[in-house]
PDB file of N, CA and C in Angstrom:
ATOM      1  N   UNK A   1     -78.425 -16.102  16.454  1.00  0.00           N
ATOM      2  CA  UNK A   1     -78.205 -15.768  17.848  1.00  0.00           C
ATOM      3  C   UNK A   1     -76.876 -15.025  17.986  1.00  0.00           C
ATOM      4  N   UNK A   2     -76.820 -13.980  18.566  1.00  0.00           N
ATOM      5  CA  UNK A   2     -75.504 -13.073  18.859  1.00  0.00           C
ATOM      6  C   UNK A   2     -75.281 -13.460  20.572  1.00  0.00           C
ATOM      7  N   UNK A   3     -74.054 -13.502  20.800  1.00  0.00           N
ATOM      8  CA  UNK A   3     -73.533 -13.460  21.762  1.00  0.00           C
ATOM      9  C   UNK A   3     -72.693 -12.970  22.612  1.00  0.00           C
ATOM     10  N   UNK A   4     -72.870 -11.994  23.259  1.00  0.00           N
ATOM     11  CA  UNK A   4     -71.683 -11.171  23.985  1.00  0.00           C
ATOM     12  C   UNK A   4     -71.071 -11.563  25.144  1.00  0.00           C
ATOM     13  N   UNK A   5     -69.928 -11.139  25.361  1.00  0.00           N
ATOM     14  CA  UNK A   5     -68.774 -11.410  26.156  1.00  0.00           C
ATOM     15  C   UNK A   5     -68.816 -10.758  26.945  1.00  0.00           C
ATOM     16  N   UNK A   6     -69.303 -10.134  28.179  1.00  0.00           N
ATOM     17  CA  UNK A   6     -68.916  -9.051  28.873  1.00  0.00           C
ATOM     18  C   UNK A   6     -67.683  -8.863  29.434  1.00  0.00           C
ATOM     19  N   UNK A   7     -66.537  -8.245  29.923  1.00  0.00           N
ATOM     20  CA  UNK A   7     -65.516  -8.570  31.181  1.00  0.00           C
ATOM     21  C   UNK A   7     -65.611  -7.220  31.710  1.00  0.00           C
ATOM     22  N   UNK A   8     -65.098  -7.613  32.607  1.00  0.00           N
ATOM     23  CA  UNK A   8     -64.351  -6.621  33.501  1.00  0.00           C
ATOM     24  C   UNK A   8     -63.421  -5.694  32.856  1.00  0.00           C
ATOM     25  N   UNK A   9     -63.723  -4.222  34.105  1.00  0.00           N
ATOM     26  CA  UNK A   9     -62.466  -3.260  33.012  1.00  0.00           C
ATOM     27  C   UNK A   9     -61.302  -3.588  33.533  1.00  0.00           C
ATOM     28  N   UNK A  10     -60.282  -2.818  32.395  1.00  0.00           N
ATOM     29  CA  UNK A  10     -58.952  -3.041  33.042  1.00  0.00           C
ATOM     30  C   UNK A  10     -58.566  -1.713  34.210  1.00  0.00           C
ATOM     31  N   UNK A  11     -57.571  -2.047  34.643  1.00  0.00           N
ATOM     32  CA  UNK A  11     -57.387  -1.059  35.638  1.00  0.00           C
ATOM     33  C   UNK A  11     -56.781   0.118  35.241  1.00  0.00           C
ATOM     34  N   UNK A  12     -56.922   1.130  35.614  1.00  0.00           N
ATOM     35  CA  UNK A  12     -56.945   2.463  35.063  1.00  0.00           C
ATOM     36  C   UNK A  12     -54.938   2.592  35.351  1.00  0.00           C
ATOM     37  N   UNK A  13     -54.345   3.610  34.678  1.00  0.00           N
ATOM     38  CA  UNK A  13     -53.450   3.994  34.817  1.00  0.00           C
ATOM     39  C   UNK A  13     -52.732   4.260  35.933  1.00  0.00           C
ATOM     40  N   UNK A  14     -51.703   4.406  36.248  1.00  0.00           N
ATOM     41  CA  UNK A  14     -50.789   5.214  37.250  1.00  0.00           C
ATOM     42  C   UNK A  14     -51.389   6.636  37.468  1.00  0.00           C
ATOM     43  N   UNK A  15     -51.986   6.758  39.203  1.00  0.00           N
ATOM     44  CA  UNK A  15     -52.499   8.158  38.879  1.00  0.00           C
ATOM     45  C   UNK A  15     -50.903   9.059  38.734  1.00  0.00           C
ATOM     46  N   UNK A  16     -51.537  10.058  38.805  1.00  0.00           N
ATOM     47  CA  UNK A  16     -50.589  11.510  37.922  1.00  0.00           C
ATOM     48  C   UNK A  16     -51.301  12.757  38.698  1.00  0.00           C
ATOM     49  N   UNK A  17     -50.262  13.832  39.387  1.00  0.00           N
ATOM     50  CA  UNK A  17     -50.462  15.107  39.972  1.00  0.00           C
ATOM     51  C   UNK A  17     -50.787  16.153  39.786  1.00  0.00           C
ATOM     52  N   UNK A  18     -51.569  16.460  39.249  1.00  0.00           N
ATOM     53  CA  UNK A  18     -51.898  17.625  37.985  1.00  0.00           C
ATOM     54  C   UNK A  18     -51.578  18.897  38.720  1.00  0.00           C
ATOM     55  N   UNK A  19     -51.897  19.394  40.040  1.00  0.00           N
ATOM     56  CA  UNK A  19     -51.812  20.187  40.686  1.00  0.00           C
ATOM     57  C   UNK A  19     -51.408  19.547  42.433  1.00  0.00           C
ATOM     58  N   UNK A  20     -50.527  19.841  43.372  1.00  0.00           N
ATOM     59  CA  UNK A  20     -50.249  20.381  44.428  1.00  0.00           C
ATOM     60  C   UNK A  20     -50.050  21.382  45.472  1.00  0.00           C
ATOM     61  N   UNK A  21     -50.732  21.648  45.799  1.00  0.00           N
ATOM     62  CA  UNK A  21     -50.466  22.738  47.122  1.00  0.00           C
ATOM     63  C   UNK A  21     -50.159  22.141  48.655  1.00  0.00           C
ATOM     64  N   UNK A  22     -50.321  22.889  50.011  1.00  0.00           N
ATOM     65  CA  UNK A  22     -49.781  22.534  51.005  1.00  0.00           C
ATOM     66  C   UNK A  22     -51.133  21.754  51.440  1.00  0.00           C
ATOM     67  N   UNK A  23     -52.205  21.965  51.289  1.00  0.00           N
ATOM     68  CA  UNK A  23     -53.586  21.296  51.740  1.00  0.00           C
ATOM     69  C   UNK A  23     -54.378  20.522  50.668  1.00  0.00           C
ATOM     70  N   UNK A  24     -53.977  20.712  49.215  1.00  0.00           N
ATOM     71  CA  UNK A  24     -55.122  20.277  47.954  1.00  0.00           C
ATOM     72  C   UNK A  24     -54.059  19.602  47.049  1.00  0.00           C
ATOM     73  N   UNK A  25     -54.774  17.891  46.185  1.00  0.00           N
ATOM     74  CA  UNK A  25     -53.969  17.499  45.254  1.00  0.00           C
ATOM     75  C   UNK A  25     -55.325  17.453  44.298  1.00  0.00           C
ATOM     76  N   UNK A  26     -54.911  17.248  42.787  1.00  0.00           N
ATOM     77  CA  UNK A  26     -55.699  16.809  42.040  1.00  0.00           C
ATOM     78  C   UNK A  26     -54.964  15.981  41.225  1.00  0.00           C
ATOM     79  N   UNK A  27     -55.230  14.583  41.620  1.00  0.00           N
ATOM     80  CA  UNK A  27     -55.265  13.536  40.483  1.00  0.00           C
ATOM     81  C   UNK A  27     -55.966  13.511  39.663  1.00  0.00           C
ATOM     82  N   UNK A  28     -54.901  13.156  38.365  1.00  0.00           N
ATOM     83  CA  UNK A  28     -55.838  12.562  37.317  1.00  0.00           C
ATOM     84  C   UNK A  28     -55.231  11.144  36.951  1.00  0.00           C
ATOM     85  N   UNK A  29     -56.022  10.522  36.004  1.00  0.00           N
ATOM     86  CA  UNK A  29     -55.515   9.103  35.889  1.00  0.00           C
ATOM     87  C   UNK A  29     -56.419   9.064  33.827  1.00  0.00           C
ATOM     88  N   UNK A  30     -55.764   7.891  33.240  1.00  0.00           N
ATOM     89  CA  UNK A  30     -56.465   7.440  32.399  1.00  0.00           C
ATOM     90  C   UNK A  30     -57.249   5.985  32.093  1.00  0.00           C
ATOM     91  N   UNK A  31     -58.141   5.854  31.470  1.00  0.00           N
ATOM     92  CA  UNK A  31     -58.523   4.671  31.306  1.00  0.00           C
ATOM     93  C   UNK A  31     -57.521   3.358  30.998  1.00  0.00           C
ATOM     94  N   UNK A  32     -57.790   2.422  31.437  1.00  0.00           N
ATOM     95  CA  UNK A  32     -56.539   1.436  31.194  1.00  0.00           C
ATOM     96  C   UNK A  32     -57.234   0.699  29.681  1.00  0.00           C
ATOM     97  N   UNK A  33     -58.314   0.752  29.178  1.00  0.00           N
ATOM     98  CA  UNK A  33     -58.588   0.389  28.095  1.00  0.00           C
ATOM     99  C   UNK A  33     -59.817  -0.496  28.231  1.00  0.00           C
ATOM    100  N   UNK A  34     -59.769  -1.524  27.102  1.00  0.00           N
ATOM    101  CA  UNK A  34     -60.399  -2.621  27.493  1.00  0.00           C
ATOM    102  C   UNK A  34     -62.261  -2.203  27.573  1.00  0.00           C
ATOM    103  N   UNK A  35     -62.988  -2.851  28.203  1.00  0.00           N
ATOM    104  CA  UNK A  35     -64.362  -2.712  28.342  1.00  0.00           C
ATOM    105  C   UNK A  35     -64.811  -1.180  28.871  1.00  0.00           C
ATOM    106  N   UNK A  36     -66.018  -0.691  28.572  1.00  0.00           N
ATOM    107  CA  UNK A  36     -66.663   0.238  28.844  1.00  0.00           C
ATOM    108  C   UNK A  36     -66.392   0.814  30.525  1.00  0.00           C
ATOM    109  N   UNK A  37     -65.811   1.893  31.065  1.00  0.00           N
ATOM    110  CA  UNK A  37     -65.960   1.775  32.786  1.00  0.00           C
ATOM    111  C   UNK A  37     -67.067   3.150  32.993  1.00  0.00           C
ATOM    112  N   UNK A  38     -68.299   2.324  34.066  1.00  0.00           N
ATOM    113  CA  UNK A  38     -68.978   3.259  34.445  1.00  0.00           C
ATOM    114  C   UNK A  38     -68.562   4.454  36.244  1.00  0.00           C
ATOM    115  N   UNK A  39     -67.569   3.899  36.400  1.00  0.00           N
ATOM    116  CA  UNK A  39     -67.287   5.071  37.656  1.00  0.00           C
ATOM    117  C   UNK A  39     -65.891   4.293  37.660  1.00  0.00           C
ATOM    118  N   UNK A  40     -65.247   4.845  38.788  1.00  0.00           N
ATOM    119  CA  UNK A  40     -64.050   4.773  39.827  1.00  0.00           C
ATOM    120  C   UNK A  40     -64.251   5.048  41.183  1.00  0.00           C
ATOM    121  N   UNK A  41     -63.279   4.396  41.439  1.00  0.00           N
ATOM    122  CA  UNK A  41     -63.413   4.388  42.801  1.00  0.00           C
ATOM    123  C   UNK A  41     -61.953   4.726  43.205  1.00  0.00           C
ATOM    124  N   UNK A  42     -61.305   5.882  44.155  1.00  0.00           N
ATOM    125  CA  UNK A  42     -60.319   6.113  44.645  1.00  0.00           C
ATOM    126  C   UNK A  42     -59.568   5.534  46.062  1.00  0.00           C
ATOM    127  N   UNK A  43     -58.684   5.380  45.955  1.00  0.00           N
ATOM    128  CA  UNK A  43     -58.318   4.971  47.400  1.00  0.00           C
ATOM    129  C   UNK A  43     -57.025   5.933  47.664  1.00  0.00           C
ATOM    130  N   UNK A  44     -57.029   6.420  49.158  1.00  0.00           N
ATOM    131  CA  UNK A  44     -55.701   7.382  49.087  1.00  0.00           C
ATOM    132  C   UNK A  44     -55.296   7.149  50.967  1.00  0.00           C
ATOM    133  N   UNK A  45     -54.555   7.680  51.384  1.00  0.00           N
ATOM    134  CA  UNK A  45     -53.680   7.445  52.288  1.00  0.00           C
ATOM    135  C   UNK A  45     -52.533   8.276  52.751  1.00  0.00           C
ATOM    136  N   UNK A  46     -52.556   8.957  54.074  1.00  0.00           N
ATOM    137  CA  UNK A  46     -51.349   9.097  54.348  1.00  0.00           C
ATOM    138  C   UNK A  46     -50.213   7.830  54.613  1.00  0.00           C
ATOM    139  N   UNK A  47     -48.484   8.407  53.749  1.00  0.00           N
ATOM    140  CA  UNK A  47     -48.094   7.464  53.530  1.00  0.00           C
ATOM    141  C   UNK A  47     -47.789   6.512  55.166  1.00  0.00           C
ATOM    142  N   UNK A  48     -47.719   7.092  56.126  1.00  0.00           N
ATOM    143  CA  UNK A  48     -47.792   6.602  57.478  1.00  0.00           C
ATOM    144  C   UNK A  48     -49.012   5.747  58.473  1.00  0.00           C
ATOM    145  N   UNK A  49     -49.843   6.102  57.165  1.00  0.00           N
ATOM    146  CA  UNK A  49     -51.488   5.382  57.731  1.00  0.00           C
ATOM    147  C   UNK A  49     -51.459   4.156  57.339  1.00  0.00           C
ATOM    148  N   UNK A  50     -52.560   3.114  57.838  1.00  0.00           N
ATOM    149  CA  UNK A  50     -52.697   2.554  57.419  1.00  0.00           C
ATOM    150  C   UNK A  50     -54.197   1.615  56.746  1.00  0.00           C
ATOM    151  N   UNK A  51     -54.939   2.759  57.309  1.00  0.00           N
ATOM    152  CA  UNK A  51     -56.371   2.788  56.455  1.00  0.00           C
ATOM    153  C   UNK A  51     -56.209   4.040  55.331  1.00  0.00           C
ATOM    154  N   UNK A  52     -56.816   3.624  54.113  1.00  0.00           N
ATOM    155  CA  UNK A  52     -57.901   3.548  53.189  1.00  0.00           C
ATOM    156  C   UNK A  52     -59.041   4.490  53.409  1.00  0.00           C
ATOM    157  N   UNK A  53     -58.738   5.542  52.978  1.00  0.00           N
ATOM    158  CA  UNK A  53     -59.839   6.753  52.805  1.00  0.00           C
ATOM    159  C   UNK A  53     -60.358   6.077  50.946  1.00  0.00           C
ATOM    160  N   UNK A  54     -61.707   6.528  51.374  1.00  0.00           N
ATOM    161  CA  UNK A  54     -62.388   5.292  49.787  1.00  0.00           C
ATOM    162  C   UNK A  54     -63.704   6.691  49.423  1.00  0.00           C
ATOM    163  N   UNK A  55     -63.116   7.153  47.970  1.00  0.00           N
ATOM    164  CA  UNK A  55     -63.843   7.807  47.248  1.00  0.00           C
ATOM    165  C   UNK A  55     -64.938   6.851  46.170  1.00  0.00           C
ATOM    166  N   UNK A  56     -65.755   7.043  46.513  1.00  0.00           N
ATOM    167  CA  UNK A  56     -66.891   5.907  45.643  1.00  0.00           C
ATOM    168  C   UNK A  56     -67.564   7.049  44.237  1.00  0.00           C
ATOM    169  N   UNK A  57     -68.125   6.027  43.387  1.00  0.00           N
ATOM    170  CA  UNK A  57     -68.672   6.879  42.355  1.00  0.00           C
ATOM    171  C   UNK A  57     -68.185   8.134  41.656  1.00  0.00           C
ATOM    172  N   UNK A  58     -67.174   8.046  41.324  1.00  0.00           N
ATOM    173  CA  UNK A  58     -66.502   9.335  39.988  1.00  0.00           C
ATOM    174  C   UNK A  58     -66.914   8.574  38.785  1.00  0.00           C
ATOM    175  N   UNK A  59     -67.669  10.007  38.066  1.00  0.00           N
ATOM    176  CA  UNK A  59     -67.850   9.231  37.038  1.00  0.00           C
ATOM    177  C   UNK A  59     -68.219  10.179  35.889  1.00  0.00           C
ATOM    178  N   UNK A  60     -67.859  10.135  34.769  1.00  0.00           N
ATOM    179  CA  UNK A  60     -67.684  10.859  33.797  1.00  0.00           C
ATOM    180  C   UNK A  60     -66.351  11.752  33.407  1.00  0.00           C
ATOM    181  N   UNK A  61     -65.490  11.610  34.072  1.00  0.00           N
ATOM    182  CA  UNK A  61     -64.371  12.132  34.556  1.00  0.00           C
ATOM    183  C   UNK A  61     -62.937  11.475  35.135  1.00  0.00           C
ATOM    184  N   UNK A  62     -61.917  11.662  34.784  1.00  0.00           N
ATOM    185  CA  UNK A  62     -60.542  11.506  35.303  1.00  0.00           C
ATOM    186  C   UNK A  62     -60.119  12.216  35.705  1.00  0.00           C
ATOM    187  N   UNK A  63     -60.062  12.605  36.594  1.00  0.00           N
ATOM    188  CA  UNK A  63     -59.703  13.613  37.610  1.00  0.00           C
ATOM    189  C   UNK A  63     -60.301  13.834  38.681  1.00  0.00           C
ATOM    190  N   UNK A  64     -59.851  14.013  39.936  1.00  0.00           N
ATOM    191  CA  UNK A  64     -60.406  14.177  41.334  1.00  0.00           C
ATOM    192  C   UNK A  64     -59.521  15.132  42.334  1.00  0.00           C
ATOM    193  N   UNK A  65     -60.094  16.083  43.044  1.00  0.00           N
ATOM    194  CA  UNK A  65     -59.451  16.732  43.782  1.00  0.00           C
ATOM    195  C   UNK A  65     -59.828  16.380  45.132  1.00  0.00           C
ATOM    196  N   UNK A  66     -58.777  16.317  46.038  1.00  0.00           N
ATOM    197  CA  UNK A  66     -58.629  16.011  47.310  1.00  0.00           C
ATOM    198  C   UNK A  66     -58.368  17.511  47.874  1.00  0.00           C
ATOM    199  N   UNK A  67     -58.841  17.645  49.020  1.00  0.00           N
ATOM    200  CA  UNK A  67     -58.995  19.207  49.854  1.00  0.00           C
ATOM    201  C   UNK A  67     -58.406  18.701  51.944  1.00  0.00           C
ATOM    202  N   UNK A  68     -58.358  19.631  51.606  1.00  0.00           N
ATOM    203  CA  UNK A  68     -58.206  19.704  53.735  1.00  0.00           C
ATOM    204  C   UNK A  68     -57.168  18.372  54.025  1.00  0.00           C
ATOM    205  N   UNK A  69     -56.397  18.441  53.074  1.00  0.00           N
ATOM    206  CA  UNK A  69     -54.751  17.422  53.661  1.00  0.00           C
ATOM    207  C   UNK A  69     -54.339  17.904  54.255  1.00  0.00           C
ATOM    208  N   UNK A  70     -52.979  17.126  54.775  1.00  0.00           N
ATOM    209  CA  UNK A  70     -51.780  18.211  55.655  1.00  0.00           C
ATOM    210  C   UNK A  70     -50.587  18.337  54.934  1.00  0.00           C
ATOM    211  N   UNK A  71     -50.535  19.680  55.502  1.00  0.00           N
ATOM    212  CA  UNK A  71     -49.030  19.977  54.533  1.00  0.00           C
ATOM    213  C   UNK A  71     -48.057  19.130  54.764  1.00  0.00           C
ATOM    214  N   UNK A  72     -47.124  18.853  53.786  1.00  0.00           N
ATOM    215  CA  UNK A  72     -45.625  18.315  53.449  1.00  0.00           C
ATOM    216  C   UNK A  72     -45.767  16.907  54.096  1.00  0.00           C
ATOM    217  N   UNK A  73     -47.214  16.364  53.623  1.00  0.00           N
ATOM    218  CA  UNK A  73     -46.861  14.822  54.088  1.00  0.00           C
ATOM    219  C   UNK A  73     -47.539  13.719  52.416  1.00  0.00           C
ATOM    220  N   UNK A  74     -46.407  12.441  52.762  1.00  0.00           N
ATOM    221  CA  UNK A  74     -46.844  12.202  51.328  1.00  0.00           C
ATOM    222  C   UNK A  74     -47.839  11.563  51.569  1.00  0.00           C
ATOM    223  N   UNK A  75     -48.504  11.122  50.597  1.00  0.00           N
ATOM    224  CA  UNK A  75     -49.693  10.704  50.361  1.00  0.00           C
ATOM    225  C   UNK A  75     -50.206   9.372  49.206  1.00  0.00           C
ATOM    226  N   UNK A  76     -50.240   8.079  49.470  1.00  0.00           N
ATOM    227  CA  UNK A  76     -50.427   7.147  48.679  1.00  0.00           C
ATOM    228  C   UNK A  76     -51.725   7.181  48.091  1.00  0.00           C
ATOM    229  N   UNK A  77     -52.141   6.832  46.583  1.00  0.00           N
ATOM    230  CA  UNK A  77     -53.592   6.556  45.604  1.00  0.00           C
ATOM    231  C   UNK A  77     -53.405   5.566  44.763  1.00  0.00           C
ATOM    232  N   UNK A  78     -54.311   4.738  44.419  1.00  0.00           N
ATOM    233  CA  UNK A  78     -54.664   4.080  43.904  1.00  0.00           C
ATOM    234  C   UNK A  78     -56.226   3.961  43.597  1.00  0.00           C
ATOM    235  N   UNK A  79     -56.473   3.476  41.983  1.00  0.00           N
ATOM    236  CA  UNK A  79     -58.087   3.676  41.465  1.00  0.00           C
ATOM    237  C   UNK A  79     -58.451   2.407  41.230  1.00  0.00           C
ATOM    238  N   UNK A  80     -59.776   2.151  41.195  1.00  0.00           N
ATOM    239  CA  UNK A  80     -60.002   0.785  40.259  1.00  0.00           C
ATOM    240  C   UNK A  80     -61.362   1.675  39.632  1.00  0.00           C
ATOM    241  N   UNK A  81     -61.602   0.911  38.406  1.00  0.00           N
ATOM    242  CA  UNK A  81     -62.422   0.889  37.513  1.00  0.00           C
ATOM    243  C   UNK A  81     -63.879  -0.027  37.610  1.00  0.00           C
ATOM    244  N   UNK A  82     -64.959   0.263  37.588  1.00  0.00           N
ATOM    245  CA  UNK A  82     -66.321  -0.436  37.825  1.00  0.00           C
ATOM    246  C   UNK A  82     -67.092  -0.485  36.479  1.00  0.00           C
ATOM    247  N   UNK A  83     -67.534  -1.849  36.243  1.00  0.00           N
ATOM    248  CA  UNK A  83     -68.269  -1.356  35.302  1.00  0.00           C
ATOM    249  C   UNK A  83     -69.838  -2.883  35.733  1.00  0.00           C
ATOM    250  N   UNK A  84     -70.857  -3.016  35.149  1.00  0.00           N
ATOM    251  CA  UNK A  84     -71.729  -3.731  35.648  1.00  0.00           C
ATOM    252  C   UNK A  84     -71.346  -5.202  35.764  1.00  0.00           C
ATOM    253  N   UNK A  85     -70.137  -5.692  35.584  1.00  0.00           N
ATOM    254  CA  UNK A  85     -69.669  -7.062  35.840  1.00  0.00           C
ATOM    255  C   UNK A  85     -69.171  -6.795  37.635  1.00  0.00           C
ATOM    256  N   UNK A  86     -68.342  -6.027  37.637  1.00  0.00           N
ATOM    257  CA  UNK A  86     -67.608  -5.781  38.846  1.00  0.00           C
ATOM    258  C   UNK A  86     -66.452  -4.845  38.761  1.00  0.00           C
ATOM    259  N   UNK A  87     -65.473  -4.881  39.418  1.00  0.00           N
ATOM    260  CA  UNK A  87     -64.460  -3.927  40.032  1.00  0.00           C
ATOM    261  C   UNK A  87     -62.820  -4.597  39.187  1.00  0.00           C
ATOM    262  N   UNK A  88     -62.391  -3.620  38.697  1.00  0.00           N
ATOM    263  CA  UNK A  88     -61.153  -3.927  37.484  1.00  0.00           C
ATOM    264  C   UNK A  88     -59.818  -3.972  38.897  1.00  0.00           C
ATOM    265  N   UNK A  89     -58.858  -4.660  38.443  1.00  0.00           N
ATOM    266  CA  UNK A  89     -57.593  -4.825  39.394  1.00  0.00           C
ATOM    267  C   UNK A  89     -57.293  -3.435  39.727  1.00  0.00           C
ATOM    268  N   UNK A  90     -56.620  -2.961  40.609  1.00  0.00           N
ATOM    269  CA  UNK A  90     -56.409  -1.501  41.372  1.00  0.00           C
ATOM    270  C   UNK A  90     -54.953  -1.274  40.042  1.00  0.00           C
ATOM    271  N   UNK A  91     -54.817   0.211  40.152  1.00  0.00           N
ATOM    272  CA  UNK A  91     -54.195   1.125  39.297  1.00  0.00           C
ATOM    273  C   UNK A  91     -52.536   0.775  40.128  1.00  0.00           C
ATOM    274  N   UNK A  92     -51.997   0.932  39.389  1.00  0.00           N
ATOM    275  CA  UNK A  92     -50.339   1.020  40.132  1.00  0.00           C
ATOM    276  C   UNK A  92     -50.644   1.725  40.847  1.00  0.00           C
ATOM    277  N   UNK A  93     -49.645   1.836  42.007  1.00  0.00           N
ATOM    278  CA  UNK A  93     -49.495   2.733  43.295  1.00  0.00           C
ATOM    279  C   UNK A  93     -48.945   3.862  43.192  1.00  0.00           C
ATOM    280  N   UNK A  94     -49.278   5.493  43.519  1.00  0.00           N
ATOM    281  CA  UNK A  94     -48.847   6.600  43.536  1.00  0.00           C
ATOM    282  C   UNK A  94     -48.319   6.611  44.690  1.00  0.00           C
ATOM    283  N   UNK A  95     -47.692   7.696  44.727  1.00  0.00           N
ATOM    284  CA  UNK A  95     -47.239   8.880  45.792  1.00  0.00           C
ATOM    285  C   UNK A  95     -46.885   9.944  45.346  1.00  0.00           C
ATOM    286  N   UNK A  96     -47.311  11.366  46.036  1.00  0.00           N
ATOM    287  CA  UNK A  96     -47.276  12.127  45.926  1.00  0.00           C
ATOM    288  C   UNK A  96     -47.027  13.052  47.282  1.00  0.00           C
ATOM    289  N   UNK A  97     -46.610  14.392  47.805  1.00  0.00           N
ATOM    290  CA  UNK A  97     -46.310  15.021  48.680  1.00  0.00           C
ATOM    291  C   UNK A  97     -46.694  16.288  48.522  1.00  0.00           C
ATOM    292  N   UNK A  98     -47.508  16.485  49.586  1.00  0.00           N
ATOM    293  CA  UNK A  98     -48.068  18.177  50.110  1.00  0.00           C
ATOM    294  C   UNK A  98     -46.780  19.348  49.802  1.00  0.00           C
ATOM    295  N   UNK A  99     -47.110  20.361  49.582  1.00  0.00           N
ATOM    296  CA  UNK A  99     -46.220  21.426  49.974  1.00  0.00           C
ATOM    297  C   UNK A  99     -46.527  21.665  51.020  1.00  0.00           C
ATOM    298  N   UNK A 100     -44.823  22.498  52.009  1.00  0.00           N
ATOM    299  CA  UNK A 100     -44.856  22.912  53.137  1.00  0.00           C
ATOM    300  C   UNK A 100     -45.755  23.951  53.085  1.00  0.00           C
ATOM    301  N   UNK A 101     -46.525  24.580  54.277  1.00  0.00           N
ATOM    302  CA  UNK A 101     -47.532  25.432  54.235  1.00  0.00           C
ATOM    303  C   UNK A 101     -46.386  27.052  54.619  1.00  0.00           C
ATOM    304  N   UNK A 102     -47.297  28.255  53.506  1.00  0.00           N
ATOM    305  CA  UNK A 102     -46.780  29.548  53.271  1.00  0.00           C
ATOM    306  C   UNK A 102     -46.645  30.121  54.906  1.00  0.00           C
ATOM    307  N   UNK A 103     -45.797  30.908  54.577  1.00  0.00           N
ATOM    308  CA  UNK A 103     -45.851  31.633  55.726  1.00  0.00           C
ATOM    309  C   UNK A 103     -46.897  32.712  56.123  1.00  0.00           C
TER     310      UNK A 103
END
């Protein structure tokens, strides 16, 4: 008889800014290790808000681009990791900031 262990994933990395402009970010993040993860899930925020804009299902991929922000305001993210047990502890907390918009 074989027996497997399933767990939960671990939580993915500190996201990271790959690109900024005055309206568009693209995070990326890495796997935190540990068990197999079948998606992510994003969470992001102006830093003055206090709801939770919730990106569901990324998957095959680290990296996500966000579109139609506002310029020169920062912006909080955090990821968690899914895999068929459930949902891995949330990623350290980002921030990041829009550029002012061109003239």
């Amino acid at each position: 008889m074989v027996v497997s262990l399933a767990e939960l994933p671990f939580a993915p990395t500190r996201p990271t800014a790959k690109e900024i402009t005055a309206d568009w970010i693209t995070i990326t993040w890495q796997p935190g290790g540990g068990p197999q993860v079948e998606s992510y899930t994003l969470y992001y925020r102006a830093k003055t808000s206090n709801q939770w804009i919730v990106t569901k299902d990324i998957r095959g991929r680290t990296s996500f681009s966000l579109m139609e922000l506002q310029p020169y305001t920062t912006y909080q993210f955090r990821l968690f990791a899914l895999n068929d047990l459930g949902t891995s502890k949330p990623s350290p907390l980002a921030e990041f900031t829009t550029s002012q918009k061109g003239l």
